[in-house]
C-alpha atoms as a PDB file:
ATOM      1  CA  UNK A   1     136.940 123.480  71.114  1.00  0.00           C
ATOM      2  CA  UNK A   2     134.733 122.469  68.098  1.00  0.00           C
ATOM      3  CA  UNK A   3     137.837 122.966  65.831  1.00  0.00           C
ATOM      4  CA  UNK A   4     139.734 120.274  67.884  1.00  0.00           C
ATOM      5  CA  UNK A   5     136.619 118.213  68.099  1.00  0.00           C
ATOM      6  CA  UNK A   6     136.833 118.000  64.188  1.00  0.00           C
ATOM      7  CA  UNK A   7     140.697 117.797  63.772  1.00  0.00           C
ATOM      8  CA  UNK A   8     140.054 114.696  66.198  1.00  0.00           C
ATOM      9  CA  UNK A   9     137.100 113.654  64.308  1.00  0.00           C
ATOM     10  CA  UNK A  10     139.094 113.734  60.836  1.00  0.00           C
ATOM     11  CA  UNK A  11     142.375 111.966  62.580  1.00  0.00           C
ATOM     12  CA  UNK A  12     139.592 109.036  63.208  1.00  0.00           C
ATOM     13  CA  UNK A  13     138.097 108.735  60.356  1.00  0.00           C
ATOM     14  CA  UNK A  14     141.097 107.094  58.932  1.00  0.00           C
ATOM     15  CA  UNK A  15     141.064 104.475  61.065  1.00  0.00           C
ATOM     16  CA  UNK A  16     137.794 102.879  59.590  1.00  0.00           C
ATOM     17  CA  UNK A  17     139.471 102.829  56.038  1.00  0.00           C
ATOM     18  CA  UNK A  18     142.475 100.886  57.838  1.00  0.00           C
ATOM     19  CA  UNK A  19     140.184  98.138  59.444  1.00  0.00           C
ATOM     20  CA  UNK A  20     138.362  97.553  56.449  1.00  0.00           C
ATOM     21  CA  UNK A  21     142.182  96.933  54.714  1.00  0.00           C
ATOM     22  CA  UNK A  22     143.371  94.781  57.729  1.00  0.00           C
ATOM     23  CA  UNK A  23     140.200  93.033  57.586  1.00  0.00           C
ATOM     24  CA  UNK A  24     141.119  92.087  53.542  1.00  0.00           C
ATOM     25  CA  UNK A  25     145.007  91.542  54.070  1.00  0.00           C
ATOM     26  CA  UNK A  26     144.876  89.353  57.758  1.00  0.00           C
ATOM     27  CA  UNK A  27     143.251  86.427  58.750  1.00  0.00           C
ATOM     28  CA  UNK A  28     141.868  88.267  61.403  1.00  0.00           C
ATOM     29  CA  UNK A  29     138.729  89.914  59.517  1.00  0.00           C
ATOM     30  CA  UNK A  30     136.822  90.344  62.358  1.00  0.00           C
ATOM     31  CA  UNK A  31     139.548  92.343  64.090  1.00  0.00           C
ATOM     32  CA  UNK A  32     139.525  94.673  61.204  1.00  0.00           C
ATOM     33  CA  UNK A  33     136.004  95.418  60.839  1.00  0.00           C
ATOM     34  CA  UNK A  34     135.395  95.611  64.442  1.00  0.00           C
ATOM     35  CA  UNK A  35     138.677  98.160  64.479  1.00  0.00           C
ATOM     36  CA  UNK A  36     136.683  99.816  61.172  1.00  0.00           C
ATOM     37  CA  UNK A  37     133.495 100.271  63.374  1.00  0.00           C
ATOM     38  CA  UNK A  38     134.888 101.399  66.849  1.00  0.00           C
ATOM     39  CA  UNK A  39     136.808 103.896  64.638  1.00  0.00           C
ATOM     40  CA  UNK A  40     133.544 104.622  62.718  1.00  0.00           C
ATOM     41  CA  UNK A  41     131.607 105.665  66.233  1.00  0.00           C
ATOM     42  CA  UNK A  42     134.501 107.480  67.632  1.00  0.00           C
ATOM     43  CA  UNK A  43     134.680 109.437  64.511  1.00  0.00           C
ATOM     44  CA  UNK A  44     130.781 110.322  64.144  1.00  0.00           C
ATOM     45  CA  UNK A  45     130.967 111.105  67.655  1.00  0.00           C
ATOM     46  CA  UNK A  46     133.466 113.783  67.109  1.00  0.00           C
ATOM     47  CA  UNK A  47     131.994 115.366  64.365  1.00  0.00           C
ATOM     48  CA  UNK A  48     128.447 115.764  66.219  1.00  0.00           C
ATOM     49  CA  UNK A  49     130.326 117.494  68.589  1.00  0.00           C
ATOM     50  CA  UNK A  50     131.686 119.947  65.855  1.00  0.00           C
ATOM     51  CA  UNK A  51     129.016 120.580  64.342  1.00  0.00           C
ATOM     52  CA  UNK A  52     127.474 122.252  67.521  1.00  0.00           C
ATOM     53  CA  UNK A  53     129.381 125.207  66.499  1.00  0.00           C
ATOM     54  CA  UNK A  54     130.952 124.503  62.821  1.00  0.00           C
ATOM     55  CA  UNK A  55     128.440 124.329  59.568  1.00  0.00           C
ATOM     56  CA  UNK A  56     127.822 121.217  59.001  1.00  0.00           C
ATOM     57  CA  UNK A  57     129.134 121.857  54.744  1.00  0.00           C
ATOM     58  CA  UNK A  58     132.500 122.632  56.188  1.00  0.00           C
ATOM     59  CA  UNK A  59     132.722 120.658  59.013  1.00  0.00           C
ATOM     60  CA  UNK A  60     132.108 117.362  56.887  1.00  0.00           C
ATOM     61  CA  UNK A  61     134.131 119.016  53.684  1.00  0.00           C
ATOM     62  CA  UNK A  62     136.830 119.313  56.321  1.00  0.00           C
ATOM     63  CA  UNK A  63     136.187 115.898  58.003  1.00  0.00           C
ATOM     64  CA  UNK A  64     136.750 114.120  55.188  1.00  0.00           C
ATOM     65  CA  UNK A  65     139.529 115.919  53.804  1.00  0.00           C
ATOM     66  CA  UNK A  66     141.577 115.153  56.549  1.00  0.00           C
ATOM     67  CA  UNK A  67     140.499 111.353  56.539  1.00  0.00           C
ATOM     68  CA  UNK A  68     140.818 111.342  52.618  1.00  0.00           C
ATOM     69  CA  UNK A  69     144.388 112.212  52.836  1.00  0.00           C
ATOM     70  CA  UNK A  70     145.409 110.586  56.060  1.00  0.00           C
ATOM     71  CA  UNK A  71     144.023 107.507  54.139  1.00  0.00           C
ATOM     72  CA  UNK A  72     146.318 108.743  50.905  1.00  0.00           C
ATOM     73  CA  UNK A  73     148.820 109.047  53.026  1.00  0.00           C
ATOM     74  CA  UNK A  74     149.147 105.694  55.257  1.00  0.00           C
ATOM     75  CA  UNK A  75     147.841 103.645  51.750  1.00  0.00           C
ATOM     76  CA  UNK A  76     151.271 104.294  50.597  1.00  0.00           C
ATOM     77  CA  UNK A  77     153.668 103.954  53.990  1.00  0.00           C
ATOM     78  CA  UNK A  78     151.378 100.621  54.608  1.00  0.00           C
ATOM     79  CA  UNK A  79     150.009  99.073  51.808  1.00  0.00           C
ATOM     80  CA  UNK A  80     152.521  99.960  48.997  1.00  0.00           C
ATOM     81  CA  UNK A  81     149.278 102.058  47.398  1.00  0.00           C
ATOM     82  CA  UNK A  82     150.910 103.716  44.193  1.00  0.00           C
ATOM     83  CA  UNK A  83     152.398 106.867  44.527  1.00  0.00           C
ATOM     84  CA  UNK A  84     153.191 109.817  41.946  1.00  0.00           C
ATOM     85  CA  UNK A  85     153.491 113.826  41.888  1.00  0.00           C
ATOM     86  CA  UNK A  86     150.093 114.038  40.638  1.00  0.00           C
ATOM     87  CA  UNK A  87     148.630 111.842  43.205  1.00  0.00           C
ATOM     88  CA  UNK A  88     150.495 114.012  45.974  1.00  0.00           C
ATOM     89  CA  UNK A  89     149.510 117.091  44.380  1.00  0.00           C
ATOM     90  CA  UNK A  90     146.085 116.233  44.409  1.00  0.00           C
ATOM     91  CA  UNK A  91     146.043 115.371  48.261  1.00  0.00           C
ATOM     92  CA  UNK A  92     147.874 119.135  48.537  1.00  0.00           C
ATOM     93  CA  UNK A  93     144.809 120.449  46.813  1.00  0.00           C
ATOM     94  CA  UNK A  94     142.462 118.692  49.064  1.00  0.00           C
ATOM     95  CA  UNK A  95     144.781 120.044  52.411  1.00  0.00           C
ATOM     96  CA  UNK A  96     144.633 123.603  50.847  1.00  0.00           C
ATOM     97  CA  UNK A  97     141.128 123.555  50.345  1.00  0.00           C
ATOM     98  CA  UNK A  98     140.569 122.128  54.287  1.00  0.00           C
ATOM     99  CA  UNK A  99     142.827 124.977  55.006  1.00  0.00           C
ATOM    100  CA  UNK A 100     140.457 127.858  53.033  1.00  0.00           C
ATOM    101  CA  UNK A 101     137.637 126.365  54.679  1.00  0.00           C
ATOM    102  CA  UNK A 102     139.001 126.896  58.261  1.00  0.00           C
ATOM    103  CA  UNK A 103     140.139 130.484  57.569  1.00  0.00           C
ATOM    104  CA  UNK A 104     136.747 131.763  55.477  1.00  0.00           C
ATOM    105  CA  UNK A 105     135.127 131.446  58.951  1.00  0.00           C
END
């Protein structure tokens, strides 16, 4: 259950990052930072509940992978972020090295 409570807490963690962007790009910037915090709490909340049973070095190494590249990921199908091979290869490294982390239990 802890390993869904951090794939959950990772999946939210890119919401914050998306607020904070809606809150520069919209008129609404209160919408988007209250969107960044409830996303913020949700996410914290799910990784306390991890870390019950995951070390804490993985389960934030692996939190924040999957919110770095989620991020990566919806920057570009959003927000027109740049995109290149390296940049994808990097976000590849950072999935492999989530993926390591999971199986070196």
């Amino acid at each position: 259950m802890s390993w869904l409570y951090l794939l959950l807490a990772g999946l939210t963690e890119i919401g914050w990052p998306i607020g904070l962007k809606m809150a520069q790009t919209s008129e609404s910037k209160v919408l988007g930072i209250s969107i960044a915090i409830i996303f913020m709490v949700i996410s914290g909340s799910f990784l306390w509940l991890a870390q019950k049973e995951i070390p804490m070095g993985t389960a934030y190494a692996v939190w924040t992978g999957i919110g770095a590249s989620g991020t990566f990921l919806l920057g570009i199908w959003l927000y027109g972020d740049p995109a290149s091979l390296m940049r994808y290869f990097g976000v590849l490294l950072i999935i492999l090295g989530v993926a390591v982390l999971k199986f070196a239990h």
